[in-house]
Protein backbone atom coordinates (compact mmCIF):
# COMPACT_ATOMS: atom_id res chain seq x y z
CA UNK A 1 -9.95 15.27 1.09
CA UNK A 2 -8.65 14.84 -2.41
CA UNK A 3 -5.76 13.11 -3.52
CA UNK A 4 -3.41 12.41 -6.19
CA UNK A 5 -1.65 9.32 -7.22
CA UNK A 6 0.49 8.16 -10.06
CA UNK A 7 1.54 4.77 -10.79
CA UNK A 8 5.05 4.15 -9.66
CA UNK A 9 7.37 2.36 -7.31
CA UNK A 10 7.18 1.64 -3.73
CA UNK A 11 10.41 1.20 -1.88
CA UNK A 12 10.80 -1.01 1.45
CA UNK A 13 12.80 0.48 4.63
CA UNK A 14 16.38 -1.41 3.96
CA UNK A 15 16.20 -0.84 0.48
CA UNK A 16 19.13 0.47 -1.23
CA UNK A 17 18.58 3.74 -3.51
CA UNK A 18 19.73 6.72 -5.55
CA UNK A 19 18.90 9.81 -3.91
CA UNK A 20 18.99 13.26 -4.80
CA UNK A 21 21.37 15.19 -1.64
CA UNK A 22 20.48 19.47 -1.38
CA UNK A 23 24.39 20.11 -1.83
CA UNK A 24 24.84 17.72 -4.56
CA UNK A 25 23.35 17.47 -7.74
CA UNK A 26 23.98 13.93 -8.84
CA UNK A 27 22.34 11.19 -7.27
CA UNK A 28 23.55 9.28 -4.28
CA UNK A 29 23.35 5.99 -3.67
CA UNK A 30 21.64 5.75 -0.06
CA UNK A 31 19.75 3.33 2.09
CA UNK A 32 16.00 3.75 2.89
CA UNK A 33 15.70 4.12 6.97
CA UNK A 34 11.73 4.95 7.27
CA UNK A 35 8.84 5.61 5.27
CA UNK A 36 6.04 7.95 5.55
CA UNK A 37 3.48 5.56 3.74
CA UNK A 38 0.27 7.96 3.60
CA UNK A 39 2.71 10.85 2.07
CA UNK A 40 5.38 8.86 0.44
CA UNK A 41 8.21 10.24 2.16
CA UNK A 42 10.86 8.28 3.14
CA UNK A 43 13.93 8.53 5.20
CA UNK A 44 16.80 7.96 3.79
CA UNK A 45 20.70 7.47 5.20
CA UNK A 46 23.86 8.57 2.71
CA UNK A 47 27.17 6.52 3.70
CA UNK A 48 28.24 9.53 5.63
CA UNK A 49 25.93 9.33 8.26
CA UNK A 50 23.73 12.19 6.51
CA UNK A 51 19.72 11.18 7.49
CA UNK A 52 17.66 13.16 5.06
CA UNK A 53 13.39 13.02 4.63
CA UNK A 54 13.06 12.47 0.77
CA UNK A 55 9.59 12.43 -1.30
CA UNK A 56 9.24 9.72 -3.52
CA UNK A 57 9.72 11.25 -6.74
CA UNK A 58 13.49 12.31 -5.88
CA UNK A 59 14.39 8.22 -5.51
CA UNK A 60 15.39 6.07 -7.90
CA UNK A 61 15.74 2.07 -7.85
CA UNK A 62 19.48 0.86 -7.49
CA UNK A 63 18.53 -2.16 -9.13
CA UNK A 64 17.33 -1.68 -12.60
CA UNK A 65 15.87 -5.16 -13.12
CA UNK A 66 12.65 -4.56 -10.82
CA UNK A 67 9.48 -6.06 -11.67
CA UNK A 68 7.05 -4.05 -14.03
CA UNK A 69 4.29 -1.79 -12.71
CA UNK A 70 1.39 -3.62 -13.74
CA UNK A 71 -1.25 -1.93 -16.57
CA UNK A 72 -3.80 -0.15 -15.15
CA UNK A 73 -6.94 -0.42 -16.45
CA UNK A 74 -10.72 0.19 -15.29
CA UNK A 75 -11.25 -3.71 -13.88
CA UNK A 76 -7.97 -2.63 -12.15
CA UNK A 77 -9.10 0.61 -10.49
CA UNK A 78 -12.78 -1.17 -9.72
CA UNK A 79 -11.12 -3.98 -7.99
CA UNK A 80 -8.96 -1.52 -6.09
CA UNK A 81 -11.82 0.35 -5.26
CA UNK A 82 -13.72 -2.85 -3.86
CA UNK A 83 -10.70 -4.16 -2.25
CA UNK A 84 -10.33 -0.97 0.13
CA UNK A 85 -13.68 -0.42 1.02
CA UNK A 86 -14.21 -3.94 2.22
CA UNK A 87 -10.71 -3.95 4.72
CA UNK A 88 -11.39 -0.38 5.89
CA UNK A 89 -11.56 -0.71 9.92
CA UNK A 90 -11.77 2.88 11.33
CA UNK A 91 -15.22 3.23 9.56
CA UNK A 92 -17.40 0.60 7.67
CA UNK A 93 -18.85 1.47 4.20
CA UNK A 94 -22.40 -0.11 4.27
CA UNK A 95 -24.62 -0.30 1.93
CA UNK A 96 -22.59 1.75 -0.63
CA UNK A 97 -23.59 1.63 -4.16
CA UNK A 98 -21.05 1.82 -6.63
CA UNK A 99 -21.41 3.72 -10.18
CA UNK A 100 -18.80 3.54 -13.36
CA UNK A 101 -19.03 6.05 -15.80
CA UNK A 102 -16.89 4.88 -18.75
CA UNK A 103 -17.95 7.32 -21.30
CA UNK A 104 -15.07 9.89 -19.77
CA UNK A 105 -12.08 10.49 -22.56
CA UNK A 106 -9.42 7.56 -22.19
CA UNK A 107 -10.51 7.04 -18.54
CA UNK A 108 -13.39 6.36 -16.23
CA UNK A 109 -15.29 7.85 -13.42
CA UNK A 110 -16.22 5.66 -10.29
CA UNK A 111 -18.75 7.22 -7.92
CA UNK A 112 -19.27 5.36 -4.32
CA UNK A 113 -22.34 6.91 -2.51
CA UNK A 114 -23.46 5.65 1.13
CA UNK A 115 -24.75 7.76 3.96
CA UNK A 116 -21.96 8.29 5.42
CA UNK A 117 -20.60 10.45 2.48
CA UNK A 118 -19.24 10.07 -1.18
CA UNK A 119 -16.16 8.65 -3.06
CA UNK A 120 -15.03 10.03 -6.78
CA UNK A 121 -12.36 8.43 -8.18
CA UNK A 122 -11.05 9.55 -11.40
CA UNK A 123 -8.66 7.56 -13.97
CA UNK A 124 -7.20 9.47 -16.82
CA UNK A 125 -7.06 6.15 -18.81
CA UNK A 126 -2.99 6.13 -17.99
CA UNK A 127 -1.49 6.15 -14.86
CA UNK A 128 -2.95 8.87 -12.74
CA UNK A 129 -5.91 8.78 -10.31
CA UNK A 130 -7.68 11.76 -8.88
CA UNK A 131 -9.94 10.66 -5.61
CA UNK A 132 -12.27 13.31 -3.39
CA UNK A 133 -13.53 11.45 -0.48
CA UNK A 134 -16.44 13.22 1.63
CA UNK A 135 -17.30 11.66 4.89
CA UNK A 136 -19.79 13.57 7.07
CA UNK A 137 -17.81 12.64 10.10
CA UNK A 138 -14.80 14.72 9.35
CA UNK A 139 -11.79 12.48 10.54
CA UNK A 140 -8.49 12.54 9.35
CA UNK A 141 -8.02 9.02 10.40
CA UNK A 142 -10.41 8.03 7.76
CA UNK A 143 -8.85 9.50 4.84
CA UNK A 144 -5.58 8.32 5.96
CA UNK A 145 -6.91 4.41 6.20
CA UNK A 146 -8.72 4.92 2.95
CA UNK A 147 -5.78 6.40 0.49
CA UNK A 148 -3.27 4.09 2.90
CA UNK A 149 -5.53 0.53 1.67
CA UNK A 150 -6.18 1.62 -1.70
CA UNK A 151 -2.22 2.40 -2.49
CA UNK A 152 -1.27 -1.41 -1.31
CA UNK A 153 -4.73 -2.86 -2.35
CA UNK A 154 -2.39 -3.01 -6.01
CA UNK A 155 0.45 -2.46 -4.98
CA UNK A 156 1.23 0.00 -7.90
CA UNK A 157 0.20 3.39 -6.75
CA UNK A 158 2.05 6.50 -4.83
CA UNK A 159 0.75 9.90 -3.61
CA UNK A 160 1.92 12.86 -5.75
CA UNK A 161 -0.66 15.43 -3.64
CA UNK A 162 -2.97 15.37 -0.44
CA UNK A 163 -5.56 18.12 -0.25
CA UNK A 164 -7.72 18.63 3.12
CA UNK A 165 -10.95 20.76 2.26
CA UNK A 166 -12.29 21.72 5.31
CA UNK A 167 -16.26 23.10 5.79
CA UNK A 168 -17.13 26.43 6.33
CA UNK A 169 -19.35 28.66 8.32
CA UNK A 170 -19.45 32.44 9.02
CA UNK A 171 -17.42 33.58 6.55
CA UNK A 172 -14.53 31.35 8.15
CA UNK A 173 -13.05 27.53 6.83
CA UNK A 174 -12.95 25.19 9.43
CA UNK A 175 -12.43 21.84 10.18
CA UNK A 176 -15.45 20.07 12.42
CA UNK A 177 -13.26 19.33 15.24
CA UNK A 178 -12.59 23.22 15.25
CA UNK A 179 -16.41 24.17 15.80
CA UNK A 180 -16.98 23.42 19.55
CA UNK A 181 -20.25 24.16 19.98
CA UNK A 182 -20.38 24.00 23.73
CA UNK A 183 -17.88 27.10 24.16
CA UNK A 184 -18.91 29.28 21.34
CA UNK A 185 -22.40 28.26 19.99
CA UNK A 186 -22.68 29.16 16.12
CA UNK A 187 -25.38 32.01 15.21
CA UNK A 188 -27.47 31.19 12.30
CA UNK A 189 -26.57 32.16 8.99
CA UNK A 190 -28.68 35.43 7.73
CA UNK A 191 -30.27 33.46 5.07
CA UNK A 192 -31.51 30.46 7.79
């Protein structure tokens, strides 16, 4: 799975907010009625009764005198990095080494290897992040935990794109949990 986060605001169900509307093109001011926290989508509610699903990036803070994003740096994207592998519950990361790479433009590259798969996370030395996660045992519910803790491990971060890369066999991309063996047994590859 690879995904993409910028550094930007997080917004709290209750929280009042400019929105863009489809019919309208200035912004609205609305109220924040859910939130979609792995996806940053929210749902928001315009005073006439209007519910609309809204990403992130079409919302805009009502009040201007918000705290500042803090500055990202590499001790900042390390100690995120520790932070969310140590509260992850679905699946434990044992015995994970962790590499930093520093010699990378304005940014870094952190590699987490353990056996059950690999972690890149990539820092353009501004405010984006790139991060492929490979786990062996292909769960969705993994990669949602992960990028879920690592967003509120600093508080600072939001999802601008998810990306599922599913394995492949026989020509064909599949997930794991679309290969049931017991129905349709796989035939080995030509080259095997």
């Amino acid at each position: 799975t690879v995904f993409q986060l910028e550094q930007g605001r997080r917004y709290n169900v209750g929280d009042k907010v400019y929105a863009f509307y489809q019919d309208y093109p200035e912004l609205r001011v609305t109220e924040i009625i859910w939130e979609d926290a792995v996806n940053d989508y929210y749902g928001v509610r315009f005073h006439w009764g209007v519910e609309q699903t809204v990403p992130r990036a079409m919302l805009r803070p009502v009040d201007e005198t918000l705290e500042p994003l803090p500055t990202v740096t590499a001790a900042f994207i390390d100690d995120a990095l520790k932070e969310t592998l140590a509260s992850l519950e679905s699946f434990k990361v044992t015995n994970a080494d962790l590499y930093r790479l520093d010699s990378v433009g304005d940014g870094t590259v952190s590699v987490v290897l353990w056996s059950g798969g690999t972690i890149v996370v990539v820092w353009d030395g501004k405010t984006h992040v790139d991060i492929n996660m490979f786990t062996y045992d292909d769960k969705q519910k993994y990669a949602d935990e992960f990028i879920l803790r690592f967003k509120k491990s600093q508080g600072s971060f939001v999802s601008s794109l998810r990306d599922e890369q599913p394995r492949g066999t026989g020509h064909v991309v599949n997930f794991l949990h679309d290969l049931d063996d017991d129905v349709t047994p796989r035939a080995n590859p030509r080259w095997a």
